[in-house]
N, C-alpha and C. Protein backbone atom coordinates (compact mmCIF):
# COMPACT_ATOMS: atom_id res chain seq x y z
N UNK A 1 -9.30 4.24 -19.04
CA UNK A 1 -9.86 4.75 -17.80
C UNK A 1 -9.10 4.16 -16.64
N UNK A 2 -8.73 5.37 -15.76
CA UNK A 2 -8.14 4.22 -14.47
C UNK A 2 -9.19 4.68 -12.89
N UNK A 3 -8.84 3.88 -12.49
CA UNK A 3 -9.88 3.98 -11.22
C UNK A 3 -8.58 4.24 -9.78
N UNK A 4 -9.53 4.58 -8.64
CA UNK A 4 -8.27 5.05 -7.58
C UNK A 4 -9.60 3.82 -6.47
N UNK A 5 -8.72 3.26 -5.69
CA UNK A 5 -9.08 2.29 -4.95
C UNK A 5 -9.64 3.28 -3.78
N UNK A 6 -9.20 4.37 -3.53
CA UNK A 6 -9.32 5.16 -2.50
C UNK A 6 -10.95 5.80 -2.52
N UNK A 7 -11.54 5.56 -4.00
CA UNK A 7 -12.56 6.03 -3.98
C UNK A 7 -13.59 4.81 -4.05
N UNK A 8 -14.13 4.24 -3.30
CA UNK A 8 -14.21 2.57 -3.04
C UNK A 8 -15.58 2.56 -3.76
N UNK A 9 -16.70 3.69 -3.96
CA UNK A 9 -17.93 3.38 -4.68
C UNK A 9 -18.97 2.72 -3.70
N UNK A 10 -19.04 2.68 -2.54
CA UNK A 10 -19.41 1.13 -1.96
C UNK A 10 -19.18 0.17 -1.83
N UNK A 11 -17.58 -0.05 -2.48
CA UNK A 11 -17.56 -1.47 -2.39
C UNK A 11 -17.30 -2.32 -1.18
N UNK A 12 -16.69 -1.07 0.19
CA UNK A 12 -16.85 -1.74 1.08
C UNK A 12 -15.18 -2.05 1.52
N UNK A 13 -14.73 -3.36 2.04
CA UNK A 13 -13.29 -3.17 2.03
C UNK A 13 -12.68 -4.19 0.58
N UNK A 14 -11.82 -3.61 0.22
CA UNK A 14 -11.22 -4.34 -1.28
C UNK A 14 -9.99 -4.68 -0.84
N UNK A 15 -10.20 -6.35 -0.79
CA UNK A 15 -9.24 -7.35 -0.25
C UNK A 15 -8.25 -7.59 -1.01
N UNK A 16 -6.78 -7.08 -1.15
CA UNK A 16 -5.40 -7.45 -1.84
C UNK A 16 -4.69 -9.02 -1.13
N UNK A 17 -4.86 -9.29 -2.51
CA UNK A 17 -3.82 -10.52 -2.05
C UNK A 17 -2.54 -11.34 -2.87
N UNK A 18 -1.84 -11.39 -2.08
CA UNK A 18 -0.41 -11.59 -3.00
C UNK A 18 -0.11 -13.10 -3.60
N UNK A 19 -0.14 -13.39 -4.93
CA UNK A 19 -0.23 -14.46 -4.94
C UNK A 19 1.06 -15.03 -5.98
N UNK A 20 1.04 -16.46 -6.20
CA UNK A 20 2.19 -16.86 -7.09
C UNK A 20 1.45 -17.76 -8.29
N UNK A 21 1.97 -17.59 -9.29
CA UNK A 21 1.99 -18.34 -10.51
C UNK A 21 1.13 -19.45 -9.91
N UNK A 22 -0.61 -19.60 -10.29
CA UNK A 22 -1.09 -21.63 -10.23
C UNK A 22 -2.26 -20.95 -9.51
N UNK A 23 -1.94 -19.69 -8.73
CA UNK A 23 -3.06 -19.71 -7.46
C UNK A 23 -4.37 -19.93 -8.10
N UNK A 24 -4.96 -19.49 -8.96
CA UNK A 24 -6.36 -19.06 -9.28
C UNK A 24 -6.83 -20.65 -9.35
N UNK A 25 -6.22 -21.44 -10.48
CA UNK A 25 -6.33 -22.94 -10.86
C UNK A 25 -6.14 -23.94 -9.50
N UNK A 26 -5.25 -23.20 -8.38
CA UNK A 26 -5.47 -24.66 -7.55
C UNK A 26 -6.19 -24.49 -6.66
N UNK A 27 -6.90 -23.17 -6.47
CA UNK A 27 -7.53 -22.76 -5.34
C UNK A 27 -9.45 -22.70 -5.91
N UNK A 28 -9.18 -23.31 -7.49
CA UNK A 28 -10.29 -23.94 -8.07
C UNK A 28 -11.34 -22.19 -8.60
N UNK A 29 -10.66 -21.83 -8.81
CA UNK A 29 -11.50 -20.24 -9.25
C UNK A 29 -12.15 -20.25 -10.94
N UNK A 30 -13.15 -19.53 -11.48
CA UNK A 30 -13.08 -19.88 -12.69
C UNK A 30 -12.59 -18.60 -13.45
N UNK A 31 -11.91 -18.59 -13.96
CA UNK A 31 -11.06 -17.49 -14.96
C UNK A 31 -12.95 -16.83 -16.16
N UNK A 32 -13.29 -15.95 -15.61
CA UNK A 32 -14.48 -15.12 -16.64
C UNK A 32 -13.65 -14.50 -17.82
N UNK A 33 -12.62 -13.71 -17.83
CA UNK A 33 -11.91 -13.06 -19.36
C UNK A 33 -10.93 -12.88 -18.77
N UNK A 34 -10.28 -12.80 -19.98
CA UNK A 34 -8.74 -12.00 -19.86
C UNK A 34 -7.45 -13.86 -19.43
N UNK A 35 -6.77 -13.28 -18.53
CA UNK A 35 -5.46 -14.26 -17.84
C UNK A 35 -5.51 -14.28 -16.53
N UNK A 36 -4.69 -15.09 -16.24
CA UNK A 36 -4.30 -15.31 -14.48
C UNK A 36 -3.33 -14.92 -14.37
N UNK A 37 -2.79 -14.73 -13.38
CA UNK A 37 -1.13 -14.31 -12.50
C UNK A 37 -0.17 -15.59 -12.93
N UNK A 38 0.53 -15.29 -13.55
CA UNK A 38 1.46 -17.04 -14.36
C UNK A 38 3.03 -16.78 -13.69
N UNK A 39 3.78 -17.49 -13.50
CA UNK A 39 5.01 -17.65 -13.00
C UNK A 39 5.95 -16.23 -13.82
N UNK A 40 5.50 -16.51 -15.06
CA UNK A 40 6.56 -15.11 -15.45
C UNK A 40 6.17 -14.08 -15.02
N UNK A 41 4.98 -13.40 -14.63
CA UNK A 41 4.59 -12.21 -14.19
C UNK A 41 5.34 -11.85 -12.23
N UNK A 42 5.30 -13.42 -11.98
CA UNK A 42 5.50 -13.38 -10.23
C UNK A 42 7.04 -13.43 -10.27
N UNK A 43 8.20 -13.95 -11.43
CA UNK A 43 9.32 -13.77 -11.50
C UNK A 43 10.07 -12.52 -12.32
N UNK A 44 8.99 -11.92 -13.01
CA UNK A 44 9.84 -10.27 -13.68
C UNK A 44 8.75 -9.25 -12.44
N UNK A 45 8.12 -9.22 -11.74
CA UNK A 45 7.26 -8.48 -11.16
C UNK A 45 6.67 -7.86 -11.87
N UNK A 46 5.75 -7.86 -13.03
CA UNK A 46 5.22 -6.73 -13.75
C UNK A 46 3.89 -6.15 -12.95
N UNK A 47 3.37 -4.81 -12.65
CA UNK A 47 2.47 -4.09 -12.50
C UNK A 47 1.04 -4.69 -12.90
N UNK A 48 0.67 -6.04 -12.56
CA UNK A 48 -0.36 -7.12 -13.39
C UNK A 48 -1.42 -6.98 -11.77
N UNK A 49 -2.39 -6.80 -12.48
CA UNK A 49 -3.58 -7.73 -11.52
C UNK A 49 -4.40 -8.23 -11.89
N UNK A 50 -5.21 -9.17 -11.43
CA UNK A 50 -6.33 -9.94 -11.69
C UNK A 50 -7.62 -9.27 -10.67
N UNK A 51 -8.72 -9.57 -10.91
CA UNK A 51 -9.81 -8.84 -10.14
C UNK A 51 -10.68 -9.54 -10.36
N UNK A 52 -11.51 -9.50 -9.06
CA UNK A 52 -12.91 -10.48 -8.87
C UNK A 52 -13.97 -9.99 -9.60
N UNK A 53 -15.15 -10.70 -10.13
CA UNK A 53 -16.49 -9.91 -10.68
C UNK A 53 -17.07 -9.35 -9.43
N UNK A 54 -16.86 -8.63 -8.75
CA UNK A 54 -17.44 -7.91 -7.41
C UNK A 54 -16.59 -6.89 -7.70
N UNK A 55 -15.22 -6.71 -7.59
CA UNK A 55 -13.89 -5.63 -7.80
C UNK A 55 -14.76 -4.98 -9.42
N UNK A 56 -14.99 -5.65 -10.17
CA UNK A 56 -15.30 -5.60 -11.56
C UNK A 56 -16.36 -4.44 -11.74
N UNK A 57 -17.20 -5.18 -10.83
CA UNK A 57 -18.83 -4.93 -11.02
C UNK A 57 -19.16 -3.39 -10.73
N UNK A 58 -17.87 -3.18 -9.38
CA UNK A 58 -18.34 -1.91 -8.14
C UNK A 58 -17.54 -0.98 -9.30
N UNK A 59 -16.34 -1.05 -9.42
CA UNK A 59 -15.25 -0.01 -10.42
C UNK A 59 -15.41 0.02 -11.65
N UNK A 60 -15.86 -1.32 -12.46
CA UNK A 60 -16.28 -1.02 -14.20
C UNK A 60 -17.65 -1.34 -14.63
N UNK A 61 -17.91 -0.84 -13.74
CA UNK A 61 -19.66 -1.28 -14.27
C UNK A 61 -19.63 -1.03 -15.39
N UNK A 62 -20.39 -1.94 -16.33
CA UNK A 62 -20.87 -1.47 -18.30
C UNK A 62 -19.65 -1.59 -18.74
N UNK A 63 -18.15 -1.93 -18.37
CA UNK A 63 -17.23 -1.81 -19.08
C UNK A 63 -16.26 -3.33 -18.50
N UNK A 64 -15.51 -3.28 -19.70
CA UNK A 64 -14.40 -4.40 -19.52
C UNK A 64 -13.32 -4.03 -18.82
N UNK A 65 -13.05 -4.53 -17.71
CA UNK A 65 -11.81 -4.33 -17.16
C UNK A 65 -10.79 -4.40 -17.38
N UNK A 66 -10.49 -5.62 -18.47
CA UNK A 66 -9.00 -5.85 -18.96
C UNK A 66 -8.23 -4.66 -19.87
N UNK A 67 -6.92 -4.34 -19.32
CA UNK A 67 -5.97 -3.49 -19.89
C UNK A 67 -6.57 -1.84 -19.20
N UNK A 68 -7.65 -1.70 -17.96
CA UNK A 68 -7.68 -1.04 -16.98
C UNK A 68 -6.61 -1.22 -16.47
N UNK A 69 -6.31 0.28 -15.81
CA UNK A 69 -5.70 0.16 -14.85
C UNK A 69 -6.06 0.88 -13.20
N UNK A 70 -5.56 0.52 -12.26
CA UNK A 70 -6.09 1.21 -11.07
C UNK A 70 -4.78 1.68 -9.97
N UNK A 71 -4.69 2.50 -9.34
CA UNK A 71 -3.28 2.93 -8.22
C UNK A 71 -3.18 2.11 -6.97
N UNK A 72 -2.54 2.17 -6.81
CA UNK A 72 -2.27 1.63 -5.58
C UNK A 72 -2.05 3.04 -4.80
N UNK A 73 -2.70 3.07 -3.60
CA UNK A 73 -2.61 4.10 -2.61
C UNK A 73 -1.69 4.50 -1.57
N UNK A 74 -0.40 3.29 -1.80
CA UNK A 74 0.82 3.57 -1.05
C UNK A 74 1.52 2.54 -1.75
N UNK A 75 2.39 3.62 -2.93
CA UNK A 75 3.48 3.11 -3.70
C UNK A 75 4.22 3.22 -2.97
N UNK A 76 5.54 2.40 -2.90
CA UNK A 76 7.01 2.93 -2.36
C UNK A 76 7.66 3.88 -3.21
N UNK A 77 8.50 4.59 -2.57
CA UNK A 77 9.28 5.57 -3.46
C UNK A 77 10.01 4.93 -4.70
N UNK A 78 9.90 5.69 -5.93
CA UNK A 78 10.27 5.06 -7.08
C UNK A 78 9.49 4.13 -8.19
N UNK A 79 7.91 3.65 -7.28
CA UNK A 79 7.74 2.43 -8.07
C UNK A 79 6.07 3.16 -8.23
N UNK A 80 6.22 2.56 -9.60
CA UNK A 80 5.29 3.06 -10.26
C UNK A 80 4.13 2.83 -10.18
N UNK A 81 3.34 3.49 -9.23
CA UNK A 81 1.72 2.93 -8.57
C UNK A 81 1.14 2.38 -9.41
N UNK A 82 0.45 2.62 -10.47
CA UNK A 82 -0.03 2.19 -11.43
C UNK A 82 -0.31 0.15 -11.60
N UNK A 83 -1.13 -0.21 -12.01
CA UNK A 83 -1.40 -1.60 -12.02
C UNK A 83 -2.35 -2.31 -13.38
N UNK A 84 -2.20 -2.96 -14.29
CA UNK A 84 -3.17 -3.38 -15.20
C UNK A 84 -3.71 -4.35 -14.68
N UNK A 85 -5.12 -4.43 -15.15
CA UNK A 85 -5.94 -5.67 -14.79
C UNK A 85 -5.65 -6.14 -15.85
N UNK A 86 -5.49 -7.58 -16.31
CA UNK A 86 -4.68 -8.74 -16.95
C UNK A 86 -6.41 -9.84 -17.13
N UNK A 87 -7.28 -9.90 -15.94
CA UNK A 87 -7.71 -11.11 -15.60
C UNK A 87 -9.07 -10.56 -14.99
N UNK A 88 -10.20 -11.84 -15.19
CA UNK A 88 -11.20 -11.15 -14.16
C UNK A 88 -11.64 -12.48 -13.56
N UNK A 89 -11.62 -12.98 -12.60
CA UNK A 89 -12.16 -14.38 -11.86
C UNK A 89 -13.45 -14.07 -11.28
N UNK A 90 -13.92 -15.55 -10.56
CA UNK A 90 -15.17 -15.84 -10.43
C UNK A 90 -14.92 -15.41 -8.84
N UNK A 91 -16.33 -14.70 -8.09
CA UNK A 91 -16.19 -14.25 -6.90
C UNK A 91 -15.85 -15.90 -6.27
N UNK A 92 -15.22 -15.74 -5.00
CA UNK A 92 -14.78 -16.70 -3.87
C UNK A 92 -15.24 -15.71 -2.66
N UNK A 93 -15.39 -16.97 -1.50
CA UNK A 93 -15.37 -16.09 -0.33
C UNK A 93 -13.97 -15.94 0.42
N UNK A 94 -13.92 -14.87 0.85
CA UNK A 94 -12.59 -13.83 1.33
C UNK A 94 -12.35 -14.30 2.68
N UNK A 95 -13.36 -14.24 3.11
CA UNK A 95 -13.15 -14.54 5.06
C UNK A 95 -13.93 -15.58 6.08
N UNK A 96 -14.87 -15.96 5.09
CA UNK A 96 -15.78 -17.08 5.45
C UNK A 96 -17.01 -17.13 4.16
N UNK A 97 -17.06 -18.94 4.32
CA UNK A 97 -18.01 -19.67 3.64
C UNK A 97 -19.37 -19.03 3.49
N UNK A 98 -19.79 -18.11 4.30
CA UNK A 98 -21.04 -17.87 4.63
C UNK A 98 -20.91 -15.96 4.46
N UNK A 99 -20.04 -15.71 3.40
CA UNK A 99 -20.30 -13.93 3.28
C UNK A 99 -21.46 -14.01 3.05
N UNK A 100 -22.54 -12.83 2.92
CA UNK A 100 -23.60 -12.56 2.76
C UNK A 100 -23.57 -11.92 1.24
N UNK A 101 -22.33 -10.93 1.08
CA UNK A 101 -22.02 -10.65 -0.21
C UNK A 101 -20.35 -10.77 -0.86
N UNK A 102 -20.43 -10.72 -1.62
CA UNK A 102 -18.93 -11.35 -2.08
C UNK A 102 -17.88 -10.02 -1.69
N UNK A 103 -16.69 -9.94 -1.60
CA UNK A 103 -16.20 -9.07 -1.30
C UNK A 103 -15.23 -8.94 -2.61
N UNK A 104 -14.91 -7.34 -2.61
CA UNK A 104 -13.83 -7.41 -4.11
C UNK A 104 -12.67 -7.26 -3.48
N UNK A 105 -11.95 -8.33 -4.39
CA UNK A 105 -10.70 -8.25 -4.31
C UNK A 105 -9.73 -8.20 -5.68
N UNK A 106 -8.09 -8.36 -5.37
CA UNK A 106 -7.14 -8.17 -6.22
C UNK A 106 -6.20 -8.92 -5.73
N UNK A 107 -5.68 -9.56 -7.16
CA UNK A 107 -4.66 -10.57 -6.94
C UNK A 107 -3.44 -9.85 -7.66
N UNK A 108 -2.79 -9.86 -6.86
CA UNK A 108 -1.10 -9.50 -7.73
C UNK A 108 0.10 -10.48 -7.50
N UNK A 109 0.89 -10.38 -8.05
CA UNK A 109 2.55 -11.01 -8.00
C UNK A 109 2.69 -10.96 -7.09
N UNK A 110 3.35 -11.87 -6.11
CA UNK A 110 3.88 -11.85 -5.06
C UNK A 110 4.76 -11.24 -5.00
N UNK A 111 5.50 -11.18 -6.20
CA UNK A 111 6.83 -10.63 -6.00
C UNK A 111 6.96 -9.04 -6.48
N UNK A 112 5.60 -7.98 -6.05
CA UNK A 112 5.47 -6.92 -6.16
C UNK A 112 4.80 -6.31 -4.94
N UNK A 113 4.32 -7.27 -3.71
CA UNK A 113 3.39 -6.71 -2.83
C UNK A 113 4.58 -6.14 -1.95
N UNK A 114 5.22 -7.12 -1.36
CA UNK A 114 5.75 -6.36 -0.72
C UNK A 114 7.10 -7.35 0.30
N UNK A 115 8.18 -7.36 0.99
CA UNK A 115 8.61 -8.06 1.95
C UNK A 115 8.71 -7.41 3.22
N UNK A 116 9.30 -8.80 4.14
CA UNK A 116 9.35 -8.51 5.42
C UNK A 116 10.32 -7.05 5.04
N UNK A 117 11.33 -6.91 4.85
CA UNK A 117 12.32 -5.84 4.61
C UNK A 117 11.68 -4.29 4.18
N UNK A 118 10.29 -4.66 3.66
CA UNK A 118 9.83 -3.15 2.77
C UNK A 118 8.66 -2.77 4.47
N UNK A 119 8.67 -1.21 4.82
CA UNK A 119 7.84 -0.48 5.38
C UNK A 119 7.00 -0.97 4.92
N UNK A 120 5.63 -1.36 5.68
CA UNK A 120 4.51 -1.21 5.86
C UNK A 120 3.76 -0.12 4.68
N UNK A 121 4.22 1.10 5.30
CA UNK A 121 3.80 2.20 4.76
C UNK A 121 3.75 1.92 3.33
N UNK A 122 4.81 1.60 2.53
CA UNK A 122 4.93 2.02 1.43
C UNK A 122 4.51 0.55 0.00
N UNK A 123 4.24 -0.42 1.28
CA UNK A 123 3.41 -1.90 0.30
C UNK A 123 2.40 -1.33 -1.23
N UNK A 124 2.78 -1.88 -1.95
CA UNK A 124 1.70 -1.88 -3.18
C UNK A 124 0.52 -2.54 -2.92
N UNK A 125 0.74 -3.56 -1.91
CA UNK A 125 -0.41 -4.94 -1.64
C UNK A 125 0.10 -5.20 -0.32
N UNK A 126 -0.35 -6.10 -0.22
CA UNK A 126 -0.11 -7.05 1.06
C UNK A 126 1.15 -7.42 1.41
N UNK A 127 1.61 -7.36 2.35
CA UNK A 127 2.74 -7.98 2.61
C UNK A 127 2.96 -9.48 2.88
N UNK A 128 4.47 -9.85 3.01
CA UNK A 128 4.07 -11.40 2.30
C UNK A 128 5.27 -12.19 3.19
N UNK A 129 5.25 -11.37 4.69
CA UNK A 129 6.01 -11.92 5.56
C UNK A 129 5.23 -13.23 6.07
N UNK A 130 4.10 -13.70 6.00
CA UNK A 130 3.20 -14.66 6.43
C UNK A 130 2.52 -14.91 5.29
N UNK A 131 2.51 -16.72 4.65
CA UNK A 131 2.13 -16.94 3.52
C UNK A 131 1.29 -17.97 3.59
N UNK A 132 0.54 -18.07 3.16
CA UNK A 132 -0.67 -19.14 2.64
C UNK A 132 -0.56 -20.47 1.80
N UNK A 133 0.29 -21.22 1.64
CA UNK A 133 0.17 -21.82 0.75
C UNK A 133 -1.17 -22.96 -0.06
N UNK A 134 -1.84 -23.08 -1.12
CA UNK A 134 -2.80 -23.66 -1.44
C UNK A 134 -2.43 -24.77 -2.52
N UNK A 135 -2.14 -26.41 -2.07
CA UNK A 135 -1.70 -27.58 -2.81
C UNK A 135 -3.19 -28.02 -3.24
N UNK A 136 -3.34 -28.43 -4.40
CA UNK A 136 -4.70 -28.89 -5.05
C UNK A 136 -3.98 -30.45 -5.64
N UNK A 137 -4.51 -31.45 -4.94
CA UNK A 137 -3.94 -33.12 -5.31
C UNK A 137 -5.48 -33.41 -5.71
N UNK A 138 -4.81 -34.48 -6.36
CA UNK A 138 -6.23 -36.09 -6.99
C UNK A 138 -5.98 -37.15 -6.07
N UNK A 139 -4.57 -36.48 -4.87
CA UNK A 139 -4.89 -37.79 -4.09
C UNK A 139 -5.15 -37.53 -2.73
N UNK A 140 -5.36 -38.33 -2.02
CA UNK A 140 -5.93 -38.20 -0.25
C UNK A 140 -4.97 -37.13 -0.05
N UNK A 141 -5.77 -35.56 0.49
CA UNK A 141 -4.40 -34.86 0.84
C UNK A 141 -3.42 -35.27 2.25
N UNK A 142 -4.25 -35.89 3.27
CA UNK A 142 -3.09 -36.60 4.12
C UNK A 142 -1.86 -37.03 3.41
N UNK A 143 -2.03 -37.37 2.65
CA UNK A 143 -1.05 -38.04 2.19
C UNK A 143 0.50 -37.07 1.54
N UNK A 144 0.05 -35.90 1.16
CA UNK A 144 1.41 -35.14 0.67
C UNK A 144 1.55 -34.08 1.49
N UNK A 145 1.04 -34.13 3.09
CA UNK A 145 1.79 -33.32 4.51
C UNK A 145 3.07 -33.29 4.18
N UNK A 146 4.15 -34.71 3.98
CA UNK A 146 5.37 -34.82 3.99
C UNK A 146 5.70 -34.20 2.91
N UNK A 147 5.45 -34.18 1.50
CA UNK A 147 5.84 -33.86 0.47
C UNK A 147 6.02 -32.34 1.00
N UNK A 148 5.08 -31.60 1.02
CA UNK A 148 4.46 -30.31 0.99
C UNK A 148 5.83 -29.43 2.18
N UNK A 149 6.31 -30.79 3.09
CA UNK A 149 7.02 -29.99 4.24
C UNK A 149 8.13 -30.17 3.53
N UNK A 150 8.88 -31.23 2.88
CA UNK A 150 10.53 -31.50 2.03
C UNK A 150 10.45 -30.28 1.13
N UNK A 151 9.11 -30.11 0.35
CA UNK A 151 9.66 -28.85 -0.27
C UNK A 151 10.02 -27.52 -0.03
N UNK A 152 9.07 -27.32 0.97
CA UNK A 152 9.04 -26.06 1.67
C UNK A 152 10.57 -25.97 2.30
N UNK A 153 10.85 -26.90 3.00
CA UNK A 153 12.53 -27.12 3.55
C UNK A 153 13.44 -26.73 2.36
N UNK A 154 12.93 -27.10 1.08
CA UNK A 154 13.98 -27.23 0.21
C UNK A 154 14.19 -25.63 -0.20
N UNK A 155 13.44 -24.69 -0.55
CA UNK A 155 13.14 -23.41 -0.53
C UNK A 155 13.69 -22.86 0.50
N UNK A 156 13.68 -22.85 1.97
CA UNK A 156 14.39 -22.66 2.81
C UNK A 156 14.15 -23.10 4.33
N UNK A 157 14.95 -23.87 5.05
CA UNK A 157 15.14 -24.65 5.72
C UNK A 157 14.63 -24.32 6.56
N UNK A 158 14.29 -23.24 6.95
CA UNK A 158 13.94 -22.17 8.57
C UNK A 158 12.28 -21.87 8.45
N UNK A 159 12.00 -21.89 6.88
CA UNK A 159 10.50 -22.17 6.93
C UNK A 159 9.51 -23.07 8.24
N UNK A 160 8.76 -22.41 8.76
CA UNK A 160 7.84 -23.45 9.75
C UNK A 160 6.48 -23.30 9.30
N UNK A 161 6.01 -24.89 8.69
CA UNK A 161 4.60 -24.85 8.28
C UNK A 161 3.71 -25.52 9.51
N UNK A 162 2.79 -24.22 9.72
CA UNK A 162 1.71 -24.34 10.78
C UNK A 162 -0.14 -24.66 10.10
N UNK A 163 -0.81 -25.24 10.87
CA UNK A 163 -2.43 -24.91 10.35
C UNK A 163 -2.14 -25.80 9.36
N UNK A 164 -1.65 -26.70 9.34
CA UNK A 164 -1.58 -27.58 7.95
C UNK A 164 -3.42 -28.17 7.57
N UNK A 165 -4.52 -27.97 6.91
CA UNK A 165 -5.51 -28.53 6.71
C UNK A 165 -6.07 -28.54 5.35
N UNK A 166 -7.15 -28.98 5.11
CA UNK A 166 -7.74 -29.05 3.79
C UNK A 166 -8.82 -28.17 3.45
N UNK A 167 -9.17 -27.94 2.04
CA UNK A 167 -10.43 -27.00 2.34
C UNK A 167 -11.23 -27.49 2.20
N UNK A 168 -11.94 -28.56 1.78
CA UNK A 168 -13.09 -29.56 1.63
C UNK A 168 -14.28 -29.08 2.22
């Protein structure tokens, strides 16, 4: 069965977000069935998503999501709309601590949403000219600001990390 995002059910707005190999685990989510987004999926780009039990609930009610698939509503030319759900995680809040109801979302490869270089128009997901990064330590996070900025430099030098804080 595949589902079209375009036909939302109620769900309201269904939040895409582009992510890399670790996100689900450091951003403390609990994996319900299936897999997460893993480094090989974000380095071959495969057509993979993960989905919240809210994304789950509104589009597969009574049914398992994994090895679903759903479209994306603005493929770029050539690329194959199409997407498998891989994963189903535990709802998080999307835009604040205090949603009233969880919002559904979708996690994909970063390295399928989209770049500064790709139209707008034609994104599978989110675009990923502005990035989020989420470090999960056992130690005082003051403490790996510096780390967190040498690497980011090391990746590329012109990087500027702003909003540096914790989520506590």
């Amino acid at each position: 069965m595949e589902a079209s995002l375009a036909l939302a059910k109620g769900a309201g707005i269904v939040a895409f977000r582009a992510v890399a190999g670790g996100y689900v685990e450091a951003v403390g989510m609990r994996l319900m069935r299936g897999r997460t987004i893993g480094r090989r999926d974000v380095e071959q780009g495969g057509p993979v998503v993960v989905v919240n039990e809210r994304f789950a609930d509104v589009f597969f009610r009574d049914q398992d999501p994994i090895g679903k698939r759903i479209r994306s509503s603005r493929p770029p030319p050539g690329v194959n709309p199409w997407l498998e759900i891989v994963g189903v995680v535990s709802n998080t809040p999307a835009n604040t601590l205090t949603e009233a109801r969880p919002v559904a979302q979708v996690f994909m490869p970063m390295s399928i949403a989209g770049g500064p270089n790709f139209q707008r128009t034609f994104l599978v997901g989110p675009g990923v000219e502005m990035m989020s990064y989420v470090v999960r330590t056992s130690t005082p996070p003051e403490g790996i600001v510096a780390a967190a900025r040498r690497v980011a430099a090391e990746v590329d030098p012109n990087l500027a990390l702003a909003s540096v804080m914790t989520l506590e």
